[in-house]
Protein backbone atom coordinates (compact mmCIF):
# COMPACT_ATOMS: atom_id res chain seq x y z
CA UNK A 1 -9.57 6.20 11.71
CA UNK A 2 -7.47 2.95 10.65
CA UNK A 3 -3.63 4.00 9.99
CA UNK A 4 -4.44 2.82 6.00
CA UNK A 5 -7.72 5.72 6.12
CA UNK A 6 -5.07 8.40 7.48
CA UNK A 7 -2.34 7.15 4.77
CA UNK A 8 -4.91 7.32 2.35
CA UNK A 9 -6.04 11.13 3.41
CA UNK A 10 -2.16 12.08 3.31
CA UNK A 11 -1.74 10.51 0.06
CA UNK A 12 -4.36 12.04 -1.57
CA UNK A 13 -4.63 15.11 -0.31
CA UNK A 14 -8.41 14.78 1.63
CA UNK A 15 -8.44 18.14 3.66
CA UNK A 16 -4.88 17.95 4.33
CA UNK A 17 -1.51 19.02 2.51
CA UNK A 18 -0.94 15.96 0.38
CA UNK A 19 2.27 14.42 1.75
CA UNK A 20 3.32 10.77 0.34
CA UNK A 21 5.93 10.46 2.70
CA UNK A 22 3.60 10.69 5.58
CA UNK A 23 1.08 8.44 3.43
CA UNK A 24 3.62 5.89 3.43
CA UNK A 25 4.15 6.49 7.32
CA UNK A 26 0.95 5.31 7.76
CA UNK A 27 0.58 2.12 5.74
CA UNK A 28 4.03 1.24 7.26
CA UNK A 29 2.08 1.04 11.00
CA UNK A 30 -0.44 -0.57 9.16
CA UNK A 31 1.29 -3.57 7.54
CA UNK A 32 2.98 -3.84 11.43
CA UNK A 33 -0.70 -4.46 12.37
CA UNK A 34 -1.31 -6.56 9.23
CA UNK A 35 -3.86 -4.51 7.70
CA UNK A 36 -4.93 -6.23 4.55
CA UNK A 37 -5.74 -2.70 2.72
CA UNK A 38 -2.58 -1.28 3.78
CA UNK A 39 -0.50 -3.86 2.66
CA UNK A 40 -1.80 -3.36 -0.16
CA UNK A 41 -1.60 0.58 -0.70
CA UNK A 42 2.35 0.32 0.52
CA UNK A 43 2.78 -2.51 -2.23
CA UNK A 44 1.48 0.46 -4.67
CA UNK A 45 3.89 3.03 -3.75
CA UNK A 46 6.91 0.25 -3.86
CA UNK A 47 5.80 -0.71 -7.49
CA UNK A 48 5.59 3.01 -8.50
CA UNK A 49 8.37 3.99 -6.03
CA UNK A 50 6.49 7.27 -4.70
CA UNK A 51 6.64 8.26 -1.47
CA UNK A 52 10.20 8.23 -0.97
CA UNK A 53 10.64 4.71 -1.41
CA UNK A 54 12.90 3.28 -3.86
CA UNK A 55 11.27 1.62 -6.61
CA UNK A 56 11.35 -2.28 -5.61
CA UNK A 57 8.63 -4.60 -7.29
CA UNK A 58 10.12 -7.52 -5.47
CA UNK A 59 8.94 -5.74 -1.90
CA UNK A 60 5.90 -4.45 -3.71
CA UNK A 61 4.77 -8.06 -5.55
CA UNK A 62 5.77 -9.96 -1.36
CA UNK A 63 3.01 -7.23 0.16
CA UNK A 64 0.68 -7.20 -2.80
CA UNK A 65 0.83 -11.46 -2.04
CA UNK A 66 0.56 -10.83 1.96
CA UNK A 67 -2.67 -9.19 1.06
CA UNK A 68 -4.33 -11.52 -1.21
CA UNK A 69 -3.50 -14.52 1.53
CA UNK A 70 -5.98 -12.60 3.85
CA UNK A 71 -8.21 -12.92 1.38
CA UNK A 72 -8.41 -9.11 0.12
CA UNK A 73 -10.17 -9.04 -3.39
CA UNK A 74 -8.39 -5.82 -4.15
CA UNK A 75 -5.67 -7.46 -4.03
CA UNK A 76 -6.27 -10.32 -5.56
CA UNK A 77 -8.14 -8.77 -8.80
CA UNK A 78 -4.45 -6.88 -8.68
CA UNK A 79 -2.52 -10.33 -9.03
CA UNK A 80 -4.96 -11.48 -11.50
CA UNK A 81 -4.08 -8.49 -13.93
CA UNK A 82 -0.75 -8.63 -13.13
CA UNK A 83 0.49 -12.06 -13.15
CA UNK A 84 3.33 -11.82 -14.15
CA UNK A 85 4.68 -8.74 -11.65
């Protein structure tokens, strides 16, 4: 399992205690590895400042962009609806 599946199961609470801290754990090692999905899914919990992260759309809108560049249509249709984030 990537680190973005197992930040994804803590997140949302797939057969284990739901813990966004330890969801955000997770996407953190997987933006090291620069994992397009978890770039993403940390860029969500900066914009809605869960997690224990402070709310920052600046850090959340620079991820969100890392994404797209590889190309990640999640992450692009994102930008598109949001172009102004």
């Amino acid at each position: 399992m990537s680190q973005s599946a197992a930040g994804v199961v803590y997140e949302n609470g797939n057969g284990v205690a739901k813990d966004e801290q330890k969801a955000v754990a997770y996407y953190k090692l997987a933006v090291k590895r620069g994992n397009a999905d978890g770039q993403l899914r940390l860029a969500h919990m900066y914009l809605e400042g869960r997690g224990g992260l402070p709310l920052d759309p600046k850090e959340g809108r620079r991820l969100m962009d890392l994404s797209a560049s590889q190309g990640y249509q999640p992450a692009k249709d994102w930008i598109a609806a949001h172009p102004n984030s």
